[in-house]
N, C-alpha and C. Protein backbone atom coordinates (compact mmCIF):
# COMPACT_ATOMS: atom_id res chain seq x y z
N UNK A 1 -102.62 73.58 70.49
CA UNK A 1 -101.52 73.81 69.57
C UNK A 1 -101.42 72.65 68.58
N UNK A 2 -101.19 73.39 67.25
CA UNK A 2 -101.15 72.20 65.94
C UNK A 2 -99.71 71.84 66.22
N UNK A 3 -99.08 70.24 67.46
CA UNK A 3 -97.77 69.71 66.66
C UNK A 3 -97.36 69.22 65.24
N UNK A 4 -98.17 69.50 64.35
CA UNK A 4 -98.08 68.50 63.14
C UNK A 4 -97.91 69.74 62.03
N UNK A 5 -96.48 69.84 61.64
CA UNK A 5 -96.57 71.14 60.73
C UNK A 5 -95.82 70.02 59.19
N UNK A 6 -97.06 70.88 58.02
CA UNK A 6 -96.73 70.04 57.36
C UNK A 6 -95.82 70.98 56.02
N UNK A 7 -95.40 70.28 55.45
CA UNK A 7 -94.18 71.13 54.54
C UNK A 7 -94.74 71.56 53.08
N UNK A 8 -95.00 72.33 53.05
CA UNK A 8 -96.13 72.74 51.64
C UNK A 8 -95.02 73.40 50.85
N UNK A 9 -95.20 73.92 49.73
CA UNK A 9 -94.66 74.57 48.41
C UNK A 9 -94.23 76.12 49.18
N UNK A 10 -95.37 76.40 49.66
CA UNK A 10 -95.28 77.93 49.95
C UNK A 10 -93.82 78.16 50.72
N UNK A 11 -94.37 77.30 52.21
CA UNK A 11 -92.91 76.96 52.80
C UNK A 11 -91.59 76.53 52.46
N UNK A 12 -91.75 76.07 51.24
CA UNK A 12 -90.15 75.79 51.30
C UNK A 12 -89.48 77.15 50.27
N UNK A 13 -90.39 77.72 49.72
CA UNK A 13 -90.53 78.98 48.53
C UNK A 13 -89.71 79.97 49.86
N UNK A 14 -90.79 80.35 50.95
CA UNK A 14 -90.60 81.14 52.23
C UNK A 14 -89.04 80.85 52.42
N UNK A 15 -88.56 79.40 52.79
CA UNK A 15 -87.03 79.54 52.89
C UNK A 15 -86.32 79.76 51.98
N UNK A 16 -86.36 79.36 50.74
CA UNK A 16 -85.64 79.53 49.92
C UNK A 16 -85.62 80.86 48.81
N UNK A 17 -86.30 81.84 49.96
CA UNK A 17 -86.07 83.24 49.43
C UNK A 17 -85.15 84.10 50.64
N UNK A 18 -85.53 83.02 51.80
CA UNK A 18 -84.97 83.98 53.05
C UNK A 18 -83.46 83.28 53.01
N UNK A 19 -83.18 82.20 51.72
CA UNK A 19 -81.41 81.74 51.74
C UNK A 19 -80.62 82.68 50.92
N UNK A 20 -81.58 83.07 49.41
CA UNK A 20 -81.25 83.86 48.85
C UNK A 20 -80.83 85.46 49.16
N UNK A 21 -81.54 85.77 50.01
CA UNK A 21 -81.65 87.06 50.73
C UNK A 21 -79.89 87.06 51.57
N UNK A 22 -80.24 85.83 52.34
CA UNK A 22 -78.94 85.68 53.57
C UNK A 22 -77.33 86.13 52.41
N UNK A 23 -78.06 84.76 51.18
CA UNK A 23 -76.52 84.84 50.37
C UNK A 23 -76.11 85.88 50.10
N UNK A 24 -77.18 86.80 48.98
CA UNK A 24 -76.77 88.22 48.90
C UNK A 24 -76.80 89.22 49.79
N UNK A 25 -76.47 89.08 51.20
CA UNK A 25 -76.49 90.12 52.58
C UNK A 25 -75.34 90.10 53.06
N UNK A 26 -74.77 89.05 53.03
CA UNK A 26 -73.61 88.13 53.59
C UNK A 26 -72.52 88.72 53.11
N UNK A 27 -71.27 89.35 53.54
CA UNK A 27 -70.10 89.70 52.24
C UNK A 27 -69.15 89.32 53.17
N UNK A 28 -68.12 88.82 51.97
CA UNK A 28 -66.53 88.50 52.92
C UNK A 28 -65.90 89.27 53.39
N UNK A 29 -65.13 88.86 54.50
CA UNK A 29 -64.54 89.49 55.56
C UNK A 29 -63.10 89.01 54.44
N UNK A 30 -62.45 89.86 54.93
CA UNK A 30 -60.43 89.93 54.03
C UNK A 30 -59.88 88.60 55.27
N UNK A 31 -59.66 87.64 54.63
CA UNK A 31 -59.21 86.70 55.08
C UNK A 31 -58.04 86.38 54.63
N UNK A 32 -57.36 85.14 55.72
CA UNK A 32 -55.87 84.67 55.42
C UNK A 32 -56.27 83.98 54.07
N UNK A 33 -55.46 83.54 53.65
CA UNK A 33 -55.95 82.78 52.23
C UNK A 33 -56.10 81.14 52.54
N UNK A 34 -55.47 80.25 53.54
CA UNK A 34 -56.29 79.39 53.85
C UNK A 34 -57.72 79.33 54.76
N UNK A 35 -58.13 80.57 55.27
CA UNK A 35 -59.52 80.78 55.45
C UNK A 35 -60.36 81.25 54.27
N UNK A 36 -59.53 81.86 53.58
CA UNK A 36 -60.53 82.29 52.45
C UNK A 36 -60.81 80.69 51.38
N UNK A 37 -60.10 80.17 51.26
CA UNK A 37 -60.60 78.49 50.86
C UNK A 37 -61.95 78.27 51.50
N UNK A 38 -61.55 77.61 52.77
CA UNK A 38 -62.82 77.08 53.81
C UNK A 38 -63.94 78.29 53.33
N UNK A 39 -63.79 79.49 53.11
CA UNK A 39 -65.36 79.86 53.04
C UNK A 39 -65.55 79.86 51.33
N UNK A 40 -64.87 79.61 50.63
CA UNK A 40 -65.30 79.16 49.08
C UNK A 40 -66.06 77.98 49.39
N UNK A 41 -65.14 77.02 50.34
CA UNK A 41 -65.87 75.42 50.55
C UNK A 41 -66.72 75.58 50.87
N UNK A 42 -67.49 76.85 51.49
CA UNK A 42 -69.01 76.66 52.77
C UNK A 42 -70.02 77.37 51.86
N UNK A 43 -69.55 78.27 50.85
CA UNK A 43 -70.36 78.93 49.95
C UNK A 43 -70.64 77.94 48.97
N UNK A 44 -69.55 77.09 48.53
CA UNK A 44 -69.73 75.96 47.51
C UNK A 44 -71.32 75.42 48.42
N UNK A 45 -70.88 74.87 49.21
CA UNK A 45 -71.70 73.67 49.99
C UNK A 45 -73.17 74.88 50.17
N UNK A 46 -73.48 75.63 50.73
CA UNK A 46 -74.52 76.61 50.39
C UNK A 46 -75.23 76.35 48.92
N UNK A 47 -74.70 76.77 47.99
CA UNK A 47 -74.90 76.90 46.37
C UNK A 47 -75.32 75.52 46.20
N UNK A 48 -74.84 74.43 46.80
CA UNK A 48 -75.22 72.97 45.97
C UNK A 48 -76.45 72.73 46.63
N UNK A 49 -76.29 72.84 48.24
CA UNK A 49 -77.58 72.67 48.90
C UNK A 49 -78.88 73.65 48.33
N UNK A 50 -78.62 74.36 47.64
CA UNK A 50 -79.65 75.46 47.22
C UNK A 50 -80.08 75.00 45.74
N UNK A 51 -79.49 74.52 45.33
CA UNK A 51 -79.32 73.52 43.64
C UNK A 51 -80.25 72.01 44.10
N UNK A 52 -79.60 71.66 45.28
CA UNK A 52 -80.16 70.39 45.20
C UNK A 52 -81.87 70.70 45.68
N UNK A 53 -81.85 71.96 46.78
CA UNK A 53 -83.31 72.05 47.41
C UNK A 53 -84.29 72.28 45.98
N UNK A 54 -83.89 73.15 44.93
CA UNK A 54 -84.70 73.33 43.80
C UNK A 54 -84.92 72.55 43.05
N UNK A 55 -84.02 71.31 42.86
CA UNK A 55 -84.14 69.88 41.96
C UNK A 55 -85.48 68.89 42.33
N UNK A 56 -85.03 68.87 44.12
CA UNK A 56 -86.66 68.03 45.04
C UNK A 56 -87.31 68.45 44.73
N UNK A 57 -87.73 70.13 44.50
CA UNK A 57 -88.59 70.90 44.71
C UNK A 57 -89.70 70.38 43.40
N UNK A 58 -88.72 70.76 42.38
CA UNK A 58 -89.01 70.45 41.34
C UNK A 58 -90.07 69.03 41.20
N UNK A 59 -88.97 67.75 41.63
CA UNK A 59 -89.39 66.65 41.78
C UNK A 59 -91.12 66.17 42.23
N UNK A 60 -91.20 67.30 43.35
CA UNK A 60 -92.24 66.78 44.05
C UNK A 60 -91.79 66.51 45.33
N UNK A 61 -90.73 66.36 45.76
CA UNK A 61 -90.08 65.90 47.00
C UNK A 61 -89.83 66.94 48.01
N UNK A 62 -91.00 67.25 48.84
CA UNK A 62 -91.02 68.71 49.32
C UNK A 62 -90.26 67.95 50.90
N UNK A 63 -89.92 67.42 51.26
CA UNK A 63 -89.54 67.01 52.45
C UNK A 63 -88.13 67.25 52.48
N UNK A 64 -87.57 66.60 51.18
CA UNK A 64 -85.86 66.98 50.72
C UNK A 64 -86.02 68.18 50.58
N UNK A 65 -86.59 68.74 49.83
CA UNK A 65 -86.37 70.30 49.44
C UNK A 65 -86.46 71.07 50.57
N UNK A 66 -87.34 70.39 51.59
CA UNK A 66 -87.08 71.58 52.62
C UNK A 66 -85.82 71.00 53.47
N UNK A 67 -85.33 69.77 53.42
CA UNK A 67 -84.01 69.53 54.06
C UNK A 67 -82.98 70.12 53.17
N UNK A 68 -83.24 70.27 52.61
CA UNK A 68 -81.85 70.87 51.67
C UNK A 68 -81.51 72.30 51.62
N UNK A 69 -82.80 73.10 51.64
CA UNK A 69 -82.39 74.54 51.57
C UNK A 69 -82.57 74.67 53.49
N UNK A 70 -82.56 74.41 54.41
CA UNK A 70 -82.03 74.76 55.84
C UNK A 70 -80.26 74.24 55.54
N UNK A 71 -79.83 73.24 55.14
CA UNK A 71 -78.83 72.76 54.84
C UNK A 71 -77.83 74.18 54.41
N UNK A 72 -78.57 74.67 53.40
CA UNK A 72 -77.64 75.82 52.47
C UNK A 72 -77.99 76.94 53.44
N UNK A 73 -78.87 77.16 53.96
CA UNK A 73 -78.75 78.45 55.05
C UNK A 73 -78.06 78.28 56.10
N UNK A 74 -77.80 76.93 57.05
CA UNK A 74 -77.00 76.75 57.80
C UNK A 74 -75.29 77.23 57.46
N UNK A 75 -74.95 76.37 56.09
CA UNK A 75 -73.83 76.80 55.48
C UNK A 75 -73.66 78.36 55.23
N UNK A 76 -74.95 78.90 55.15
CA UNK A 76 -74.05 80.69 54.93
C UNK A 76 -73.99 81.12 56.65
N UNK A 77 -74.41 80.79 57.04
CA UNK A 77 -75.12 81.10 58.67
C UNK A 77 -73.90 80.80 59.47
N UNK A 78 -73.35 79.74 59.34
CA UNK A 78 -72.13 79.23 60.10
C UNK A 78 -70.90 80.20 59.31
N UNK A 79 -70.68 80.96 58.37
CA UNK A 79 -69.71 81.69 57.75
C UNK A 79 -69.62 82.76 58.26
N UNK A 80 -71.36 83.47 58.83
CA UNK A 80 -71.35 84.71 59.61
C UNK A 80 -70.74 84.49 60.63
N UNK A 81 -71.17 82.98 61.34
CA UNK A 81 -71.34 83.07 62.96
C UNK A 81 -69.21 82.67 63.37
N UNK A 82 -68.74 82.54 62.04
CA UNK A 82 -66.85 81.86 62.76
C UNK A 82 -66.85 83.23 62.05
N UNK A 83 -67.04 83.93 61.73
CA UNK A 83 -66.33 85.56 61.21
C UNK A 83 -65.88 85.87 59.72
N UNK A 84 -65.96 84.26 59.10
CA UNK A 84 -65.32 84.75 57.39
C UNK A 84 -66.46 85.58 56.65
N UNK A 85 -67.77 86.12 56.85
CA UNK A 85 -68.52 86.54 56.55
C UNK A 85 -69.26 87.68 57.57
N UNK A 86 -69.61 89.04 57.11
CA UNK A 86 -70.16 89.89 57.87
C UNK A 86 -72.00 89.88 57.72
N UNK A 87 -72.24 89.61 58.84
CA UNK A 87 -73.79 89.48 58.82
C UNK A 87 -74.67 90.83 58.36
N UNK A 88 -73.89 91.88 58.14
CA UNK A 88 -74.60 93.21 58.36
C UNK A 88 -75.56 93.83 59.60
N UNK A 89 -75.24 92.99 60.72
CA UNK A 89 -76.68 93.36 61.86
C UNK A 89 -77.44 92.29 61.70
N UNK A 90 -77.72 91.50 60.96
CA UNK A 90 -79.11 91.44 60.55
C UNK A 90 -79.54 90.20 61.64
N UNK A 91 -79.77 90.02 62.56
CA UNK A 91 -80.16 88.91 63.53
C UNK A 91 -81.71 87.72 63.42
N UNK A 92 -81.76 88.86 61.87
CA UNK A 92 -82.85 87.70 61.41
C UNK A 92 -82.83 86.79 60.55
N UNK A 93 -81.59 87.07 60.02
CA UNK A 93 -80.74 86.22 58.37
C UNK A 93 -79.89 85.53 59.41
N UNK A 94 -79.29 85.51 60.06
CA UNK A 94 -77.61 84.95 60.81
C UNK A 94 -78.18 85.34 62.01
N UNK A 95 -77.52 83.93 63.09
CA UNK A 95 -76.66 83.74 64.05
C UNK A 95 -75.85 84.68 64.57
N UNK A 96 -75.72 86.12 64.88
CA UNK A 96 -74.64 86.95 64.96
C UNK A 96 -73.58 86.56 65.80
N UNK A 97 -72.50 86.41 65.46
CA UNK A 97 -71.38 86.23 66.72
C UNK A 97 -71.14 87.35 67.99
């Protein structure tokens, strides 16, 4: 077994289509209105991490870029998994609760 996985272009392309996918799969659940904040805050934090993964990307800095877009999938991922967001099923985008 290869332990040594190394972080190429393709790969971080691979996540950062499967964040895009999650974002547009993902839809809000009718929330109180101080929950509906917290998931503006987690979608914010998603969107920047997905901004910042394409900036490294850009850069050359494929190590950030791939820390950054798990970063922004975690953030939509954790929205499915506390309930302000409906996963649709999908147990391959989200964490299902």
């Amino acid at each position: 077994m290869n332990d040594k996985i190394i972080v190429t272009i393709e790969r971080v392309e691979k996540y950062m289509s499967l964040t895009e996918e999650a974002r547009k799969k993902a839809t809000p659940i009718k929330l109180k209105p101080e929950n509906s904040e917290k998931l503006s805050s987690m979608l914010r934090m998603c969107d920047d991490y997905f901004s910042d993964a394409r900036y490294f990307m850009q850069k050359g800095d494929l190590v950030r870029a791939f820390g950054a877009i798990n970063y922004a999938h975690a953030w939509i991922d954790a929205a499915v998994k506390i309930g302000f967001m409906d996963g649709q099923g999908d147990d391959d985008l989200f964490t299902l609760p």
